[in-house]
N, C-alpha and C. Protein backbone atom coordinates (compact mmCIF):
# COMPACT_ATOMS: atom_id res chain seq x y z
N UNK A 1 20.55 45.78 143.13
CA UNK A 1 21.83 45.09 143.10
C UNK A 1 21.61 43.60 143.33
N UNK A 2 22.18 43.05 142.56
CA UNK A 2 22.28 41.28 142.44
C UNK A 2 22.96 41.16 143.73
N UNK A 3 22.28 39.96 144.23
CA UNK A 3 22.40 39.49 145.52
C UNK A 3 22.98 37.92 145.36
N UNK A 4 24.47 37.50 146.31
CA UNK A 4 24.96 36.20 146.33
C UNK A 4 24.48 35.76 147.57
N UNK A 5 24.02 34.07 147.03
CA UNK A 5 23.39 33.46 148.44
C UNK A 5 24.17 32.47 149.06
N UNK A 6 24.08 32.59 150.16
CA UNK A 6 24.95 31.50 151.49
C UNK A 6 24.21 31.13 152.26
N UNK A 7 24.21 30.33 152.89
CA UNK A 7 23.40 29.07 153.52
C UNK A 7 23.00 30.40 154.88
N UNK A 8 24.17 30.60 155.29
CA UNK A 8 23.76 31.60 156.74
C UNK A 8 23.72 33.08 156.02
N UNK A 9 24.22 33.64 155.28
CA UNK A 9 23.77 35.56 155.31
C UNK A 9 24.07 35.62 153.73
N UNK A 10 23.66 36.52 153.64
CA UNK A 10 23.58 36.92 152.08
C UNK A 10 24.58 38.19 151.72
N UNK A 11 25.68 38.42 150.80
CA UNK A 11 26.16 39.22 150.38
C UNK A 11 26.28 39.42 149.01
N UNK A 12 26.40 41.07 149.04
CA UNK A 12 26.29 41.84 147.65
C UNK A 12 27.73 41.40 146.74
N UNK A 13 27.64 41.89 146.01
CA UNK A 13 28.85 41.37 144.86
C UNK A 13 29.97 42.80 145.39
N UNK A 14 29.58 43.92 145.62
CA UNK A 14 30.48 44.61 146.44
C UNK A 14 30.82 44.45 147.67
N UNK A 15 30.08 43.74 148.58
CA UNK A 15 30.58 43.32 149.83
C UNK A 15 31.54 41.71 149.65
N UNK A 16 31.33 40.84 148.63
CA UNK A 16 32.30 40.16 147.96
C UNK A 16 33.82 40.36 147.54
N UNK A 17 33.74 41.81 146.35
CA UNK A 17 34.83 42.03 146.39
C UNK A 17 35.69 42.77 147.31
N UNK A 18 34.90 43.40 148.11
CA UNK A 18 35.77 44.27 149.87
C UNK A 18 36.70 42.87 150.40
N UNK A 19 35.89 41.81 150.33
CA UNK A 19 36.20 40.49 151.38
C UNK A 19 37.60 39.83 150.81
N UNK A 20 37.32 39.64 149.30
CA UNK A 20 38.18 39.59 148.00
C UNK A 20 39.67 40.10 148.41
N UNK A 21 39.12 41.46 148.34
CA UNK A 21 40.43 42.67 148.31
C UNK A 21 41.27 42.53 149.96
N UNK A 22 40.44 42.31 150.77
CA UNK A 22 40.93 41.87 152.34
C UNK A 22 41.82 40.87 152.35
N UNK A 23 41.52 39.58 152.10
CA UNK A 23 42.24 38.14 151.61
C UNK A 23 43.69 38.89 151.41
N UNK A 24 43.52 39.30 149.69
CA UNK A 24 45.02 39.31 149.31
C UNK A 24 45.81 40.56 150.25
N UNK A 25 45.25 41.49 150.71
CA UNK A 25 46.52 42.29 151.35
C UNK A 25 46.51 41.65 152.87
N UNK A 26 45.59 40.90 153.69
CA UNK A 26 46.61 39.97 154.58
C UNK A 26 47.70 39.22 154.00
N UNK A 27 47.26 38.74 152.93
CA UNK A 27 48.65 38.30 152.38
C UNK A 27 49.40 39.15 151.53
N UNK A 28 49.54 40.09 151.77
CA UNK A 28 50.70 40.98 150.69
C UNK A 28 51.49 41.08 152.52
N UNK A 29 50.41 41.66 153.47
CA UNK A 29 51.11 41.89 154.99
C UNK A 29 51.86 40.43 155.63
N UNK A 30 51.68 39.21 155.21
CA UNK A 30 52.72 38.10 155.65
C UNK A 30 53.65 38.50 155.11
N UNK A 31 53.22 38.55 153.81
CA UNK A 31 54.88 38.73 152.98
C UNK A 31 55.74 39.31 153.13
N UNK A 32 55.00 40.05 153.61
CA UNK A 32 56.27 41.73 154.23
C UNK A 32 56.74 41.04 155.62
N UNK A 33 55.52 40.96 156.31
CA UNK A 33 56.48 39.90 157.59
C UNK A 33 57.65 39.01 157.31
N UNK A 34 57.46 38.33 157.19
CA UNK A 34 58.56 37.19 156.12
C UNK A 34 59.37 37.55 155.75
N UNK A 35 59.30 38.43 155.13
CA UNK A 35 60.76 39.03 154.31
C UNK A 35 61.46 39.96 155.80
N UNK A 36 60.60 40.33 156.28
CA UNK A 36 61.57 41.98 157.35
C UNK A 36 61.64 40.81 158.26
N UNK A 37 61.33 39.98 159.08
CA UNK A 37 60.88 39.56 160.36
C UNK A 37 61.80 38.23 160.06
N UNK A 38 61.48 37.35 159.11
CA UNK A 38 61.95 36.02 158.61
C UNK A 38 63.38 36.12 158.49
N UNK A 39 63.66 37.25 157.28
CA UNK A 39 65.26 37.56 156.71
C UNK A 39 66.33 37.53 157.90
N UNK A 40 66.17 38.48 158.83
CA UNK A 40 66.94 38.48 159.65
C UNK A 40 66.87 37.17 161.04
N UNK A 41 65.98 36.74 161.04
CA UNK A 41 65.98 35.44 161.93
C UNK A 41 67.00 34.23 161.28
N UNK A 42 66.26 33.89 160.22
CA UNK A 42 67.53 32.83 159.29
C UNK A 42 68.89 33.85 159.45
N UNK A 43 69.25 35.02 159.29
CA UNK A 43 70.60 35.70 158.97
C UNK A 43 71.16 35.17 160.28
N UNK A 44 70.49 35.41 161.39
CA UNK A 44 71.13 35.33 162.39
C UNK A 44 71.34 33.51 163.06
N UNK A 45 70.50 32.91 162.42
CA UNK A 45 70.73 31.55 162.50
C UNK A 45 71.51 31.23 161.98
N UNK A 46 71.96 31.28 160.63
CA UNK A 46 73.43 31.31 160.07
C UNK A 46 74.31 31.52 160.89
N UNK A 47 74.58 32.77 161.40
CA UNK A 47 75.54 33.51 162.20
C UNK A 47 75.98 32.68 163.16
N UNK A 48 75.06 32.07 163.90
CA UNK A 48 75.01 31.37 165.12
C UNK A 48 75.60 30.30 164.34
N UNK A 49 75.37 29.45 163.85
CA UNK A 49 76.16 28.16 162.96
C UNK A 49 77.57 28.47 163.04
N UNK A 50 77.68 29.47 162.36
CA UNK A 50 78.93 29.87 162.03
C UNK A 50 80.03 30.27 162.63
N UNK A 51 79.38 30.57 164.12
CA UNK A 51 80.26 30.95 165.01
C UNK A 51 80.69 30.13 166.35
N UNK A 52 79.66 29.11 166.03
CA UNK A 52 79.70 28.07 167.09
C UNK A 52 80.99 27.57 167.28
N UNK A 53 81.96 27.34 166.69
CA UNK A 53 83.50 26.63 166.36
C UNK A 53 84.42 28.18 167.59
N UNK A 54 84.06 29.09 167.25
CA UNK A 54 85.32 29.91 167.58
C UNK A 54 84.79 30.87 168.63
N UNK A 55 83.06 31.08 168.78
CA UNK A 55 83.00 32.30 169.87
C UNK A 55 81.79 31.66 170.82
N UNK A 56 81.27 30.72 171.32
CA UNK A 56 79.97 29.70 171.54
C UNK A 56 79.06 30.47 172.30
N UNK A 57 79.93 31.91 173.42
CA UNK A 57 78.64 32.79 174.06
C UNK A 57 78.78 33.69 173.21
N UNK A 58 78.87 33.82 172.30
CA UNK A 58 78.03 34.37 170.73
C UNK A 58 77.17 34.15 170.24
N UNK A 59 77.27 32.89 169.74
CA UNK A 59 76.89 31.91 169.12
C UNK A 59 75.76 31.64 169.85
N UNK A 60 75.62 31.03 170.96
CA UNK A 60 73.97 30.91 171.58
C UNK A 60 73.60 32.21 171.86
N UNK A 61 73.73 33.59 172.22
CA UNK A 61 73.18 34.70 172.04
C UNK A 61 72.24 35.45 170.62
N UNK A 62 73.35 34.99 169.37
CA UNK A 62 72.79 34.84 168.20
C UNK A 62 71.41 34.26 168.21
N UNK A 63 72.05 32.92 168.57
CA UNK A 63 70.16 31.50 168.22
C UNK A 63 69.38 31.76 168.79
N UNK A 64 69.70 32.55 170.57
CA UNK A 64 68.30 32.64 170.66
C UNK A 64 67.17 34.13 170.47
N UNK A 65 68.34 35.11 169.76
CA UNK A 65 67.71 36.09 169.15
C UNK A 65 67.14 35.84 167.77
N UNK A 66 67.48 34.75 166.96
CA UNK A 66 66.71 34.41 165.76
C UNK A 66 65.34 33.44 166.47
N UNK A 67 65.73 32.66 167.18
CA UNK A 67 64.29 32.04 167.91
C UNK A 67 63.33 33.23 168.19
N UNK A 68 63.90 34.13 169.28
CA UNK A 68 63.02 34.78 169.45
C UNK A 68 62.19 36.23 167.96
N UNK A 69 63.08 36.31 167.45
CA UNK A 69 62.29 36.96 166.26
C UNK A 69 61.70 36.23 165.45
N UNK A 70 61.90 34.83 165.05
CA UNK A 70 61.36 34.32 164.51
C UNK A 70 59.63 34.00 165.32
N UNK A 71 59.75 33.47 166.38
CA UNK A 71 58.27 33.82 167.03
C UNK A 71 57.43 34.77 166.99
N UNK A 72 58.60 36.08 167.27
CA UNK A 72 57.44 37.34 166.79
C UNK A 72 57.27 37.60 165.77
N UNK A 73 57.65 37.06 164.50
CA UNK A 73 57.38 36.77 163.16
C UNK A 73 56.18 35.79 163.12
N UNK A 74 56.16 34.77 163.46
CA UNK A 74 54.88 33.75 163.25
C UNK A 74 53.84 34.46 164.04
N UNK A 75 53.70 35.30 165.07
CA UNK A 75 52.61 35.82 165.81
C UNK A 75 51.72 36.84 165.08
N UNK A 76 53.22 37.91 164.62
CA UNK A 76 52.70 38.86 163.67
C UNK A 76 51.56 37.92 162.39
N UNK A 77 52.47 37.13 162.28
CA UNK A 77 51.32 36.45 161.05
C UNK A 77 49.85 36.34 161.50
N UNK A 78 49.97 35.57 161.96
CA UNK A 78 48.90 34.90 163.00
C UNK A 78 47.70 36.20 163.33
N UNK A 79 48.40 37.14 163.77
CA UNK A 79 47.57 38.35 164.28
C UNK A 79 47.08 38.93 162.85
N UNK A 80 47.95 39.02 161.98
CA UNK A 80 47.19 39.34 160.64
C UNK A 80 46.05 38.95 160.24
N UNK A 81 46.38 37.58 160.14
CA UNK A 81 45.13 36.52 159.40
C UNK A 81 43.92 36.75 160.53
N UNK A 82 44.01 36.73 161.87
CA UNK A 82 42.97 37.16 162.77
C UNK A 82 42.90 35.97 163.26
N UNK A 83 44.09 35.36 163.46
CA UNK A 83 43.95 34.07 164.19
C UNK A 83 44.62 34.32 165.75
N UNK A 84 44.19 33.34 166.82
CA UNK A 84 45.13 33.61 168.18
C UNK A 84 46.15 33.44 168.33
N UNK A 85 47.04 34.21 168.90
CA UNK A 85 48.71 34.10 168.96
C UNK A 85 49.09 33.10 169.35
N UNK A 86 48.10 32.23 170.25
CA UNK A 86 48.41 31.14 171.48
C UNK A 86 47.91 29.97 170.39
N UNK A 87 48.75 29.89 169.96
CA UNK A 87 49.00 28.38 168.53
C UNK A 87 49.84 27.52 168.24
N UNK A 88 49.39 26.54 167.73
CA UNK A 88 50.54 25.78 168.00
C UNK A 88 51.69 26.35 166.55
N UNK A 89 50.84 26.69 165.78
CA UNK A 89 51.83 27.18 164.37
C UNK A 89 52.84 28.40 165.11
N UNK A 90 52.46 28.71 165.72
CA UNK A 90 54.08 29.45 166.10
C UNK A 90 55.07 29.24 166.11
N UNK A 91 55.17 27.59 166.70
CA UNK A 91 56.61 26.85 166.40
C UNK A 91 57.19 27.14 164.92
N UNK A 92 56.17 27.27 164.39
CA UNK A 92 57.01 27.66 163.02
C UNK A 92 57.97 28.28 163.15
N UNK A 93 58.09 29.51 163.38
CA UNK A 93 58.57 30.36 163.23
C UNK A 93 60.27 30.26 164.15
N UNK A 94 60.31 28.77 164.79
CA UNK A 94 61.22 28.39 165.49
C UNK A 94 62.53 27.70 164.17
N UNK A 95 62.05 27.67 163.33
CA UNK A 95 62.71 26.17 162.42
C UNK A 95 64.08 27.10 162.01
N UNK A 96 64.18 28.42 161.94
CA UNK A 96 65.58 28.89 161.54
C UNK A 96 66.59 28.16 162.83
N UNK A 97 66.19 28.32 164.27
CA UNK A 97 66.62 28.28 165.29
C UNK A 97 66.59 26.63 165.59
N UNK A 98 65.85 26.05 164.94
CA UNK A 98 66.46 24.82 165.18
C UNK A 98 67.29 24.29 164.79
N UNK A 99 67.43 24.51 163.17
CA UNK A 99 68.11 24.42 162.37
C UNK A 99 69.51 24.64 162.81
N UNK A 100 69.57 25.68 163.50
CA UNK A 100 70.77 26.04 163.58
C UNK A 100 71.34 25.63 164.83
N UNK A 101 70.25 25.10 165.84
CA UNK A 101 70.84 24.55 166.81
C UNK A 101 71.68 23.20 167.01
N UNK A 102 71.44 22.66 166.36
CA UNK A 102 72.22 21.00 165.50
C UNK A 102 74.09 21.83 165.29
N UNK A 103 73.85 22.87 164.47
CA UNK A 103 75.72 23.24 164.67
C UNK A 103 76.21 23.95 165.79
N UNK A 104 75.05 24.30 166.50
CA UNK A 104 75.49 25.53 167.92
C UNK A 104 75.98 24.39 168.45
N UNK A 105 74.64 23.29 169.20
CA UNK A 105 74.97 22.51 170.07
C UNK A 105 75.34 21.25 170.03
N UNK A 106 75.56 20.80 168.91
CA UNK A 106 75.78 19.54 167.96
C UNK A 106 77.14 19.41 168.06
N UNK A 107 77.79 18.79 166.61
CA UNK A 107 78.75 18.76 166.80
C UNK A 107 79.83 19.71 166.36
């Protein structure tokens, strides 16, 4: 079997495409994060916007249940890719909840 060379270890063209095939279904598994984990964080950041005018201990109950799913959305990621949870990219996963904090606590 034909052998690919790298400065530190050497791999087969089947241990290539295993590595290959790994790549894209961490990313097929964000995606799914994102969509299940993401969807409802923004839904509920909306919500919170929206309710800020007429119900406000709603309304911050809402934001900070989209904050907080949205974090365990960026972690889940994070843990996918095989990176540490303790990152600063987690904030990401804050931006529905900020977003929406400008109409909670704004004006």
């Amino acid at each position: 079997m034909r052998k690919l060379t790298d400065e530190k270890h050497e791999l087969t063209y089947q241990e290539e495409d295993e590595k290959s095939l790994d790549v894209v279904q961490r990313w097929v598994a964000s995606v799914l994060v994102i969509v299940v984990a993401g969807g409802p964080a923004a839904a509920l950041a909306y919500y919170s916007a929206s309710l800020a005018g007429t119900e406000p201990s709603t309304a911050v109950g809402l934001w900070v249940m989209s904050g907080v799913i949205g974090l365990a959305a960026m972690v889940g990621i994070l843990i996918i890719h095989r990176r540490s949870p303790v990152s600063p990219l987690v904030v990401i996963g804050l931006i529905p909840a900020a977003i929406s904090a400008f109409f909670v606590f704004g004006a």
